[in-house]
C-alpha atoms as a PDB file:
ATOM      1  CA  UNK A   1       0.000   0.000   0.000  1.00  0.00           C
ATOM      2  CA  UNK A   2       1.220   3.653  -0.918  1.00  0.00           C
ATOM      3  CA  UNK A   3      -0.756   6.670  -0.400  1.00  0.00           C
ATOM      4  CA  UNK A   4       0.002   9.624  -1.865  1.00  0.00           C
ATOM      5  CA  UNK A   5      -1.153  13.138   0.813  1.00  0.00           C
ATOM      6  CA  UNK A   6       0.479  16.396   0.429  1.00  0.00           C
ATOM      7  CA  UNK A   7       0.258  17.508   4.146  1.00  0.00           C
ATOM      8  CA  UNK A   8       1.157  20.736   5.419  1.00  0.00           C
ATOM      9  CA  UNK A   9      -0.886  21.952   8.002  1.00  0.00           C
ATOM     10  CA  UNK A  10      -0.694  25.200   9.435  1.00  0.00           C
ATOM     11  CA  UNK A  11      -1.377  25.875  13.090  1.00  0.00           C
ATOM     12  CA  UNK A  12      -3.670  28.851  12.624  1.00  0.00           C
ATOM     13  CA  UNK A  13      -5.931  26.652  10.975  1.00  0.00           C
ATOM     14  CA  UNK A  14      -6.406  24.274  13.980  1.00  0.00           C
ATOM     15  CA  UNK A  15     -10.275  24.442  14.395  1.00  0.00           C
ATOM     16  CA  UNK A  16     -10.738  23.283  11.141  1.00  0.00           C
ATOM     17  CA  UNK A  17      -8.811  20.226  11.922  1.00  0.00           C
ATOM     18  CA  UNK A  18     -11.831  18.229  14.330  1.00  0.00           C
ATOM     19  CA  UNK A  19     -10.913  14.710  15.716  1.00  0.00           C
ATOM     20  CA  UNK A  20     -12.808  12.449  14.256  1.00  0.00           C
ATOM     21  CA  UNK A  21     -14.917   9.868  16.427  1.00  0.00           C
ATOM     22  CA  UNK A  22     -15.319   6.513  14.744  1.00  0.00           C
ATOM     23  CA  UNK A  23     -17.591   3.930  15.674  1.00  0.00           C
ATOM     24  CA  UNK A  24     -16.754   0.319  16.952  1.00  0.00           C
ATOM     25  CA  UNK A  25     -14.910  -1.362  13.961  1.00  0.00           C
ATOM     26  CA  UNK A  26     -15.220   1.685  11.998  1.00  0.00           C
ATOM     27  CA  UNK A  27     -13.308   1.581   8.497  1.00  0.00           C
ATOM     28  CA  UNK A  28     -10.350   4.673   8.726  1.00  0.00           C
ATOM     29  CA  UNK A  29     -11.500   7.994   7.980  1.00  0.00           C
ATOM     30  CA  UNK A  30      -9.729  10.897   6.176  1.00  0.00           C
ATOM     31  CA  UNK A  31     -10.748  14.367   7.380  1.00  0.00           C
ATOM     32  CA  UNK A  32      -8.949  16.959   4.381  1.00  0.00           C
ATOM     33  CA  UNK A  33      -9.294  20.969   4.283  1.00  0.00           C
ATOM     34  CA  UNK A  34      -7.306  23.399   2.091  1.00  0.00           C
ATOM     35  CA  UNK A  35      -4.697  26.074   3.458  1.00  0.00           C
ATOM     36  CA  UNK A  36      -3.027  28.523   1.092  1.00  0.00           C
ATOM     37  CA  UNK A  37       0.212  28.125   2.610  1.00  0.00           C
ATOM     38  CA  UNK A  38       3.388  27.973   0.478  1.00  0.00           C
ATOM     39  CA  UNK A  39       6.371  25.222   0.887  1.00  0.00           C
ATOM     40  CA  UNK A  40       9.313  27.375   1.140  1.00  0.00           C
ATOM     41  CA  UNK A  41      11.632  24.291   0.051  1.00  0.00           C
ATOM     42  CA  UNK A  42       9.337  21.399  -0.298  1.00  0.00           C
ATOM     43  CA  UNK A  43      10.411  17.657   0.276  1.00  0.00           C
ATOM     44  CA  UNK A  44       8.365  14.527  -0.601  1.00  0.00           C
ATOM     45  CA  UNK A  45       9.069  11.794   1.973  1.00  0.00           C
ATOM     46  CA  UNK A  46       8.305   8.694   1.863  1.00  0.00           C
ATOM     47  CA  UNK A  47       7.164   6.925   5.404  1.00  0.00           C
ATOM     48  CA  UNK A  48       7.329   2.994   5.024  1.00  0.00           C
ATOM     49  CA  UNK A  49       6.635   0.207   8.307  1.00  0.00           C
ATOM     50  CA  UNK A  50       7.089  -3.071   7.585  1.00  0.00           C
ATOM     51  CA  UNK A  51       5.642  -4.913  10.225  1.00  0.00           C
ATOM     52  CA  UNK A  52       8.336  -7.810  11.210  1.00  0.00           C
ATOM     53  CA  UNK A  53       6.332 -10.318  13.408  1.00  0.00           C
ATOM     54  CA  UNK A  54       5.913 -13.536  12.804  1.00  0.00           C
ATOM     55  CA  UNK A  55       2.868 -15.324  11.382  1.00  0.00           C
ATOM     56  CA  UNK A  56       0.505 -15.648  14.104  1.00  0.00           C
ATOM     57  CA  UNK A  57       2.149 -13.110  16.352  1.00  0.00           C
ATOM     58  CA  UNK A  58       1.214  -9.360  17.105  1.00  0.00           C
ATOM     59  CA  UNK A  59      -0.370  -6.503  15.124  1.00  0.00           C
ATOM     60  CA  UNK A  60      -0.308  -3.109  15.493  1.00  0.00           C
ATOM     61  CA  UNK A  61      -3.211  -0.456  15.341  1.00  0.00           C
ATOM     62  CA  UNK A  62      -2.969   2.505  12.294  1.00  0.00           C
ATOM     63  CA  UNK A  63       0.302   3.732  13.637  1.00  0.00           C
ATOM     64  CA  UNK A  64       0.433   7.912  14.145  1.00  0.00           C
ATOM     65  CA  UNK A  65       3.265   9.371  12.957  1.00  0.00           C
ATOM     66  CA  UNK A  66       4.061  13.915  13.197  1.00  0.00           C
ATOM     67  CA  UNK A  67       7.297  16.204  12.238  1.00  0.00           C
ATOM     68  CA  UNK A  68       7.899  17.968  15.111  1.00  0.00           C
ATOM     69  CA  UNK A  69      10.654  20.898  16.058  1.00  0.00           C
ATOM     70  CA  UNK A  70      11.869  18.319  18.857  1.00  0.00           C
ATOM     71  CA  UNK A  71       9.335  19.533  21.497  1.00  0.00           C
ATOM     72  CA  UNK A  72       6.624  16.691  21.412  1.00  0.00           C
ATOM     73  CA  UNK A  73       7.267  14.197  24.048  1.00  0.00           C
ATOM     74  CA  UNK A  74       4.630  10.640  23.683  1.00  0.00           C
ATOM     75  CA  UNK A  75       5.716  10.104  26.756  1.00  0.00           C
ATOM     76  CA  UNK A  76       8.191   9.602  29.636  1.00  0.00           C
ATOM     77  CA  UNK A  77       8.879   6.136  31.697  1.00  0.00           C
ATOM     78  CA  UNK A  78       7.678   6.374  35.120  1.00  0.00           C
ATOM     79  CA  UNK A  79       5.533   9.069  34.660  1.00  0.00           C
ATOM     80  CA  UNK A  80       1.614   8.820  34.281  1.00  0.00           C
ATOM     81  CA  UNK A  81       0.180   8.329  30.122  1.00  0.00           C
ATOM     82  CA  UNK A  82      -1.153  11.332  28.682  1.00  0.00           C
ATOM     83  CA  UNK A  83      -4.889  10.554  27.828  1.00  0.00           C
ATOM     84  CA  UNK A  84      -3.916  10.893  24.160  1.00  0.00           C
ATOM     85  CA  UNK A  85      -1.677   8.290  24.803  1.00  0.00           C
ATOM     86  CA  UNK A  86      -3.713   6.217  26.538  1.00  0.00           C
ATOM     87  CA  UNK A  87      -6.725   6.376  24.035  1.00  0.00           C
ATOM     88  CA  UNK A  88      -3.960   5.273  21.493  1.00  0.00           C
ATOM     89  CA  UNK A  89      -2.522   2.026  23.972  1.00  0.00           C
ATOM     90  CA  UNK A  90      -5.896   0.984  25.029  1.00  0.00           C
ATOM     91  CA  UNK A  91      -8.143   1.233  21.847  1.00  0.00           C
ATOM     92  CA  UNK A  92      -5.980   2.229  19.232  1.00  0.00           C
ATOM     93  CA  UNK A  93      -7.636   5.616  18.549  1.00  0.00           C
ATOM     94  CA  UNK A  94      -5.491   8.896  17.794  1.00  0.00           C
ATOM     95  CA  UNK A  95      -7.880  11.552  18.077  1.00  0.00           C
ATOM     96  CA  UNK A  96      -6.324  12.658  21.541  1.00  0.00           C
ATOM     97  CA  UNK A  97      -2.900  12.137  20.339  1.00  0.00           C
ATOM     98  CA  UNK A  98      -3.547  14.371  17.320  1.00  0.00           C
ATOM     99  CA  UNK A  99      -5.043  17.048  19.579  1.00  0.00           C
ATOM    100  CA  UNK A 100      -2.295  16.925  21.814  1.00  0.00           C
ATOM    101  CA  UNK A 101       0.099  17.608  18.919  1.00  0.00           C
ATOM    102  CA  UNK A 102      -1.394  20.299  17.481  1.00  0.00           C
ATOM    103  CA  UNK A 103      -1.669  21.868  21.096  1.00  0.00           C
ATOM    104  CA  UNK A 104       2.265  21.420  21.554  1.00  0.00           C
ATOM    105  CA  UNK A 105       2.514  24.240  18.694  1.00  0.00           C
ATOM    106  CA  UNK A 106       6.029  22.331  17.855  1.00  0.00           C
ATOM    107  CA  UNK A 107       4.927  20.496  14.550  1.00  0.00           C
ATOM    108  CA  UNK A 108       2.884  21.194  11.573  1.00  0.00           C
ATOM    109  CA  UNK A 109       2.417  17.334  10.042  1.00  0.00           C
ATOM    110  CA  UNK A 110       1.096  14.463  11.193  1.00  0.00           C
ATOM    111  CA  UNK A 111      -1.026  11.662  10.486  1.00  0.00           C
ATOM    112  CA  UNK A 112      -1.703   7.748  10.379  1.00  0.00           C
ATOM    113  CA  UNK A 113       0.282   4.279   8.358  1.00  0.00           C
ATOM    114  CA  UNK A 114      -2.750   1.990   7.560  1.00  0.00           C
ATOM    115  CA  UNK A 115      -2.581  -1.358   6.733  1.00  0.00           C
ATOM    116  CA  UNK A 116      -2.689  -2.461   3.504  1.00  0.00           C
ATOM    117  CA  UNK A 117      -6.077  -4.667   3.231  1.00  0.00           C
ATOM    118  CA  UNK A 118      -7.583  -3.531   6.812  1.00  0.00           C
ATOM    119  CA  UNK A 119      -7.323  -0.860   9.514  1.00  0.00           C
ATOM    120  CA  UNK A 120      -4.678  -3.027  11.700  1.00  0.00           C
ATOM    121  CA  UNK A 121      -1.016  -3.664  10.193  1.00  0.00           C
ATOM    122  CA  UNK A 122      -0.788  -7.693  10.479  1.00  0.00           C
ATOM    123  CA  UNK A 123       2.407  -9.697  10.753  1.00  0.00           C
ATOM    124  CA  UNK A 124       4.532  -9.682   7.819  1.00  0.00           C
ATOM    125  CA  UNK A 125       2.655  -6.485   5.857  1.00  0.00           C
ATOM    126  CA  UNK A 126       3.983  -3.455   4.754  1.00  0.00           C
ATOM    127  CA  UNK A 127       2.486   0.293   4.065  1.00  0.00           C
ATOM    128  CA  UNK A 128       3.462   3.447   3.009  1.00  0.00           C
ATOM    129  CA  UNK A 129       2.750   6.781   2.735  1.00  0.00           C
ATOM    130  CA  UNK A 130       4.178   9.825   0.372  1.00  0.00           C
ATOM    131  CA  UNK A 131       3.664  13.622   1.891  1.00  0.00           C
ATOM    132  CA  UNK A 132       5.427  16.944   1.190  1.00  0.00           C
ATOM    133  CA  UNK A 133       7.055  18.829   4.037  1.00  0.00           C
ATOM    134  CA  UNK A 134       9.129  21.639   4.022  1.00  0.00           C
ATOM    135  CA  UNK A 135      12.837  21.349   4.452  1.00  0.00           C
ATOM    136  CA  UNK A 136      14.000  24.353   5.913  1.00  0.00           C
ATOM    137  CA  UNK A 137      11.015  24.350   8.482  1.00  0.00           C
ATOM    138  CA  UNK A 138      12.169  23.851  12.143  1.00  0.00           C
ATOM    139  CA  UNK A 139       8.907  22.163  12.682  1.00  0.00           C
ATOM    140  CA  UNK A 140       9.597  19.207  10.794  1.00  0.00           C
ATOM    141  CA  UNK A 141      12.953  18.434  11.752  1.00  0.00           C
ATOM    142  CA  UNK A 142      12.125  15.358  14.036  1.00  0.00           C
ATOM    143  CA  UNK A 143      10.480  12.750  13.055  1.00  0.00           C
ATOM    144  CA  UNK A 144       7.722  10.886  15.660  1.00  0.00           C
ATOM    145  CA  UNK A 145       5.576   7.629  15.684  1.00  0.00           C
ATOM    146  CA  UNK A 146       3.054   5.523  17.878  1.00  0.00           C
ATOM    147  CA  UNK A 147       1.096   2.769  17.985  1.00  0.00           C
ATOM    148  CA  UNK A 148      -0.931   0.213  19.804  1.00  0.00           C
ATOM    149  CA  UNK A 149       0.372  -3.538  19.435  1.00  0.00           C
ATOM    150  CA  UNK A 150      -2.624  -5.925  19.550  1.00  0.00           C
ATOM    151  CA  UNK A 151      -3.752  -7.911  20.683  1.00  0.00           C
ATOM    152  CA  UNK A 152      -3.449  -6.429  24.499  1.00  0.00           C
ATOM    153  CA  UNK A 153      -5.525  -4.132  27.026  1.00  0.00           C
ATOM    154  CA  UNK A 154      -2.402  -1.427  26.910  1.00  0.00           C
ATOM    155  CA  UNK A 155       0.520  -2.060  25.025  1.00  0.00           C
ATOM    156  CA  UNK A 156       2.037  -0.150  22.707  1.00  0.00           C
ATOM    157  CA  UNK A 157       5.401   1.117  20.526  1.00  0.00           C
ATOM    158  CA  UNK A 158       6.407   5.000  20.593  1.00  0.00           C
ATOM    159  CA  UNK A 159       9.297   7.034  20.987  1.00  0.00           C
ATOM    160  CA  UNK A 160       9.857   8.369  24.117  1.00  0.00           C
ATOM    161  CA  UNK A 161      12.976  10.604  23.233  1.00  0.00           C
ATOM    162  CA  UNK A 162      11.593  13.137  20.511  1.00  0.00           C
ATOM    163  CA  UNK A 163      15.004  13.878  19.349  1.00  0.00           C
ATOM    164  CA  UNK A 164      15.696  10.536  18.928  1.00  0.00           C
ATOM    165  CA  UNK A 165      14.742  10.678  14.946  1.00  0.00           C
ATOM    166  CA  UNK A 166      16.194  13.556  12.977  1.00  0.00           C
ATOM    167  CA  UNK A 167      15.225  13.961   9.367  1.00  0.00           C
ATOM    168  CA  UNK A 168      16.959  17.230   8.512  1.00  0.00           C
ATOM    169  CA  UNK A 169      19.688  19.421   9.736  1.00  0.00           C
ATOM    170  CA  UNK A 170      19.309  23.052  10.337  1.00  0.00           C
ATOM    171  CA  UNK A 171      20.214  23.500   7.099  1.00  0.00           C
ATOM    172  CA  UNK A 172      17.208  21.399   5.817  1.00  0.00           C
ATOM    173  CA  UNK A 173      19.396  18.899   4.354  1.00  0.00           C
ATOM    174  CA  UNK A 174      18.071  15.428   4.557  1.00  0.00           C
ATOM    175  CA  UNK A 175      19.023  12.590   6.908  1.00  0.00           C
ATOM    176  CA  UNK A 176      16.288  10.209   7.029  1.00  0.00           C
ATOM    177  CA  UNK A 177      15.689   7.770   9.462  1.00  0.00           C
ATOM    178  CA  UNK A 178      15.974   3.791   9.281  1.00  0.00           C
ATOM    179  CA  UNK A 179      15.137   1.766  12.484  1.00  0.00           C
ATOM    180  CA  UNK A 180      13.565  -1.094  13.891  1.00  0.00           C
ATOM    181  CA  UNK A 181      11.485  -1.717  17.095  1.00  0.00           C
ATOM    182  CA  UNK A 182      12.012  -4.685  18.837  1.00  0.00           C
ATOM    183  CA  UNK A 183      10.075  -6.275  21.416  1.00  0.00           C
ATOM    184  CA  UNK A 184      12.184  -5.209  24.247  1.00  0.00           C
ATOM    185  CA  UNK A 185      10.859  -1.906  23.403  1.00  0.00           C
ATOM    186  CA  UNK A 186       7.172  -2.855  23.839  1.00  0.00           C
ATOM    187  CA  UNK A 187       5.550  -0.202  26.536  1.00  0.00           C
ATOM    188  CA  UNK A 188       3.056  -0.590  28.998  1.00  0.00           C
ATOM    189  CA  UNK A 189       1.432   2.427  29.253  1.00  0.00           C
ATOM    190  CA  UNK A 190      -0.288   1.854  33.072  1.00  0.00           C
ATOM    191  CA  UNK A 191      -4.044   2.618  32.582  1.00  0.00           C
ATOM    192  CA  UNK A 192      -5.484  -0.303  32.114  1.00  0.00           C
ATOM    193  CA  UNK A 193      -4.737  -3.818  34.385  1.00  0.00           C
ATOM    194  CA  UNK A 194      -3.583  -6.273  31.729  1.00  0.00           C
ATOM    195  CA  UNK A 195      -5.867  -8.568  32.674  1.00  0.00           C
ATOM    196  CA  UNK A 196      -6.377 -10.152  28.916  1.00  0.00           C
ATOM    197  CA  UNK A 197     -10.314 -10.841  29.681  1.00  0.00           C
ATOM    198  CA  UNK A 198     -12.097 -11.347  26.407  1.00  0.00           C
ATOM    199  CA  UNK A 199     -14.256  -8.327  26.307  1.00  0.00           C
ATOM    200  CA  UNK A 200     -11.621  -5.747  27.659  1.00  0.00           C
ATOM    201  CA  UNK A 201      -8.817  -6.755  25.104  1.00  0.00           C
ATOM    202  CA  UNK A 202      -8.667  -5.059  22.180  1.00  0.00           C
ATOM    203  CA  UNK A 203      -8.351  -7.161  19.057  1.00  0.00           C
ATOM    204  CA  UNK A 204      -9.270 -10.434  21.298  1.00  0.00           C
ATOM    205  CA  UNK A 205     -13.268  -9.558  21.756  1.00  0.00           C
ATOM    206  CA  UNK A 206     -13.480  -6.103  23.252  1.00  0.00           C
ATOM    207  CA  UNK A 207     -16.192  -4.748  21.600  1.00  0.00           C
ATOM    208  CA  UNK A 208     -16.686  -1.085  23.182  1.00  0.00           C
ATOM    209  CA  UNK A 209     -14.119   1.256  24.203  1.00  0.00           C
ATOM    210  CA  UNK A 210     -12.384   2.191  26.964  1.00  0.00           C
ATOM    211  CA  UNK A 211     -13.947  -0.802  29.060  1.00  0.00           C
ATOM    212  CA  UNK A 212     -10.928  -2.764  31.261  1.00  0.00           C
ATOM    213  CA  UNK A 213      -9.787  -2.114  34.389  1.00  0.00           C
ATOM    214  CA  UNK A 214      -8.003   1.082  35.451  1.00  0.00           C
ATOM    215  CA  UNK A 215      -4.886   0.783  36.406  1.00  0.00           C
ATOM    216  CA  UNK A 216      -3.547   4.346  37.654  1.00  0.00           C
ATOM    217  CA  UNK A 217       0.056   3.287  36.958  1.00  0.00           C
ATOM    218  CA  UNK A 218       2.877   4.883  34.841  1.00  0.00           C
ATOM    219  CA  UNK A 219       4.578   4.030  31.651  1.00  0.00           C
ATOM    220  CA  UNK A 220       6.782   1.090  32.364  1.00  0.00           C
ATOM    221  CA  UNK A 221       8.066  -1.276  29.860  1.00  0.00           C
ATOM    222  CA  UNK A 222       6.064  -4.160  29.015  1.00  0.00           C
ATOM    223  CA  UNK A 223       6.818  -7.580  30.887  1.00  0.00           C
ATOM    224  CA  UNK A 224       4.673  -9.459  28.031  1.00  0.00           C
ATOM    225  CA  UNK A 225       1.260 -11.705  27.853  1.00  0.00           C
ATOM    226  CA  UNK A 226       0.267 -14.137  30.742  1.00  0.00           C
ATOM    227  CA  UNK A 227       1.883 -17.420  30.865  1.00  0.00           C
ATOM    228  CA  UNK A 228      -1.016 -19.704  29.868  1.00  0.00           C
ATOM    229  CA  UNK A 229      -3.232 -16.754  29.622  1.00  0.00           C
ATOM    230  CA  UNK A 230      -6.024 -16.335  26.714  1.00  0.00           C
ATOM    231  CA  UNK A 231      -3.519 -14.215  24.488  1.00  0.00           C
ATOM    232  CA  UNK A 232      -0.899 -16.824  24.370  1.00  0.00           C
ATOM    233  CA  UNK A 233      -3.344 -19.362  24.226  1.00  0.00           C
ATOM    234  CA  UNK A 234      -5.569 -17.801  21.446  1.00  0.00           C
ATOM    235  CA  UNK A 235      -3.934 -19.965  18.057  1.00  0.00           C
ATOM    236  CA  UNK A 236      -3.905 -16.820  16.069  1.00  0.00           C
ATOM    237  CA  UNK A 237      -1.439 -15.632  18.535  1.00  0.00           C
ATOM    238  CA  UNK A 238       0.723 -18.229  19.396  1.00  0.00           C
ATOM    239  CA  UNK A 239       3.541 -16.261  18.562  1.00  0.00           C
ATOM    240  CA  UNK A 240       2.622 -13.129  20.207  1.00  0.00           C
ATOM    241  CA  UNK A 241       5.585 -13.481  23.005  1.00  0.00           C
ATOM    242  CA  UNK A 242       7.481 -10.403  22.036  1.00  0.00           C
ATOM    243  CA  UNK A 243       9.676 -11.055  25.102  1.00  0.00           C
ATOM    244  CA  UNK A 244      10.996 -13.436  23.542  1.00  0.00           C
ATOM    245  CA  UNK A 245      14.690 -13.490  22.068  1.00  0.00           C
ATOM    246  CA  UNK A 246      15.157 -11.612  19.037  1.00  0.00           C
ATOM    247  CA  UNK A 247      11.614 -10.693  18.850  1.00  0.00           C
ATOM    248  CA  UNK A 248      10.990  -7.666  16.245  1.00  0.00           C
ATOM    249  CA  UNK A 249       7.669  -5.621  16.228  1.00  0.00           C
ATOM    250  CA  UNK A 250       8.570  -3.681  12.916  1.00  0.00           C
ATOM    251  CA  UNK A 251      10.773  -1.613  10.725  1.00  0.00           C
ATOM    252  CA  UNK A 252      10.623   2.314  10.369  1.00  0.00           C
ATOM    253  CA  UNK A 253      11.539   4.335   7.156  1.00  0.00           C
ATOM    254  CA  UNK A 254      11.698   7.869   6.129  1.00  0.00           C
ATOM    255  CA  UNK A 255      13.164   8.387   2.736  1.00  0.00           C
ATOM    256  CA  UNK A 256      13.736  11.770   0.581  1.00  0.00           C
ATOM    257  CA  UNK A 257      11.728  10.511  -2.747  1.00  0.00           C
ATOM    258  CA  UNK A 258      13.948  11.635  -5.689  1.00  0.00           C
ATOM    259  CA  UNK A 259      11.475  10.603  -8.704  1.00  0.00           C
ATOM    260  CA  UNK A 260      10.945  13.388 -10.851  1.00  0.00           C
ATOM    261  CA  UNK A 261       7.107  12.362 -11.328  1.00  0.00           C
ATOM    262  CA  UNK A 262       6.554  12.890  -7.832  1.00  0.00           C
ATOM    263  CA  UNK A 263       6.004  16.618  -8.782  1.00  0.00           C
ATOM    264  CA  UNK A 264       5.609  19.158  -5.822  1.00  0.00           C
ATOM    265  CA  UNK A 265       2.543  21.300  -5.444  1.00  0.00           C
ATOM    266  CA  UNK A 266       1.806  25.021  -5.953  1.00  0.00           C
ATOM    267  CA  UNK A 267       1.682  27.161  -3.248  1.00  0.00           C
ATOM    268  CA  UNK A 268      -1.806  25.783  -2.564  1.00  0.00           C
ATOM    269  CA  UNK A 269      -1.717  22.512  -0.739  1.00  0.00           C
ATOM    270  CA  UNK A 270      -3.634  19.792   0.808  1.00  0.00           C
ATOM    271  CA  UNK A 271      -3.775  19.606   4.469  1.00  0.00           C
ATOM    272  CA  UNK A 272      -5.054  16.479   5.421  1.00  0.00           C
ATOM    273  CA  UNK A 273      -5.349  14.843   9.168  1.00  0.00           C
ATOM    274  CA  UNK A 274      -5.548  10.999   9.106  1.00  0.00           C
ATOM    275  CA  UNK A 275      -8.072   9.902  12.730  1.00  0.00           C
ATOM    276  CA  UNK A 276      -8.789   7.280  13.717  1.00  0.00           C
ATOM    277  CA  UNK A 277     -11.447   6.144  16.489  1.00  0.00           C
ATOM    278  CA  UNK A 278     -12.131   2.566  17.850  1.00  0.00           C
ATOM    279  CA  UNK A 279     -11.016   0.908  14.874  1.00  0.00           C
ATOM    280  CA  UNK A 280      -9.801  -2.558  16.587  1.00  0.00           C
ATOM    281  CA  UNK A 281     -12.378  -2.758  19.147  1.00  0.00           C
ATOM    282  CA  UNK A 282     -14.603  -5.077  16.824  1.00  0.00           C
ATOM    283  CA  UNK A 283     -12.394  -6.362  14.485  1.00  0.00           C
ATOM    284  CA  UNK A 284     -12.207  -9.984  15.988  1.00  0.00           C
ATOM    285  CA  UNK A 285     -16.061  -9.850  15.439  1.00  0.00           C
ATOM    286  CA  UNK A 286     -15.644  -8.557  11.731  1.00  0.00           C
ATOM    287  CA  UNK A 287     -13.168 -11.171  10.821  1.00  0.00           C
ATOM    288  CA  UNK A 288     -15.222 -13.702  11.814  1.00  0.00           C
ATOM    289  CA  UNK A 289     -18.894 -12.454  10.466  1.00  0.00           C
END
């Protein structure tokens, strides 16, 4: 899958950027406006994740991704989830997250990696997505990303270091980015008690949001599935154990797309905002209608 958006979007315009509130199992949903805003020195990137577990072992939720001028912070270990964060670790949803964002004032791009034939990225797909940014633009010097990983009540993948990703120098020369998250790097985001009960787990039978246990805990890293427990147990997931060694969750790209087709826009430009609400919540249901 490769999508094509030409995303710039420009803070003054925030109230025309709503979150979007999707129903259980809701397909994703594109919310696009129009800002006459011009690309001082435009850059077409191309964001690719490849996810890199095993047949029958985790997903992950549409992942978020924003350019950021190094200020946005997902998160810090030990400290309490930010409810943006944990609407994205306990039902996959990004509204909050893109809210949050645009309220940091530090970025001017973001949106969502999709998987290829469904909502969720299964194990062994890949997806892409092509947007313009502009180079010389302190706000998109840093590149961010989260996601949940299903099935679970709370786990997810994010960076908690925003400088940890630089895509261009202060001269707005490129650098790209090329990583991989392993599953020593799976969080636990400590809202929700990972009690993997069948209508509280999202992408196991959960069916309505924000339904398990609260936890009132901080973001910790992830100590894995239950021994024995319905997860591990579940045959679609019998290779879920991301603890174990040389487990990886997925691949990360940002590339500077060079193909002359790929032409860059006039001044006028698509903004678009990629949401996504509740889209897991059902899908066990879905699959199996």
């Amino acid at each position: 899958m490769n999508t094509r958006i030409n995303a710039r979007i420009d803070i003054s315009k925030q109230a025309m950027l709503p979150a979007i509130a999707s129903t259980v199992a809701a397909t994703a949903t594109l919310v696009s406006t129009l800002a006459f805003a011009p690309i001082a020195q435009a850059a077409t990137l191309r964001i690719t994740l490849d996810s890199l577990s095993p047949t029958n072992g985790t997903a992950l939720t549409p992942t978020w991704f924003g350019f950021h001028d190094g200020s946005f912070d997902l998160y810090n270990r030990g400290e309490a989830a930010t409810l943006g964060l944990e609407r994205l670790a306990e039902d996959g949803t990004i509204d909050d997250i893109n809210a949050e964002f645009l309220a940091n004032g530090g970025g001017t791009v973001q949106g969502a990696l999709f998987g290829p034939t469904a909502p969720p990225i299964l194990p062994g797909e890949s997806t892409s997505i092509l947007i313009d940014v502009d180079a010389s633009a302190v706000s998109s010097r840093y590149f961010s990303y989260a996601a949940m990983l299903l099935p679970s009540n709370d786990f997810f993948i994010a960076n908690g270091n925003p400088l940890a990703f630089r895509i261009f120098d202060d001269a707005g020369r490129f650098l790209g980015a090329d990583f991989t998250v392993t599953g020593q790097q799976v969080l636990d985001s400590g809202t929700e008690v990972n009690d993997e009960l069948f209508e509280t787990t999202a992408f196991l039978g959960q069916s309505v949001p924000n339904t398990g246990t609260t936890e009132g805990g901080t973001v910790q890293l992830a100590g894995g599935f239950i021994p024995g427990g319905r997860i591990l147990s579940e045959p679609r997931f019998a290779n879920a154990d991301f603890t174990a060694p040389g487990y990886q969750v997925a691949r990360f790209r940002v590339e500077l797309v060079n193909d002359p087709a790929a032409s860059v826009p006039e001044p006028g430009v698509v903004v678009a905002l990629l949401a996504v609400g509740g889209l897991m919540l059902g899908y066990r249901q879905q699959q199996q209608a």
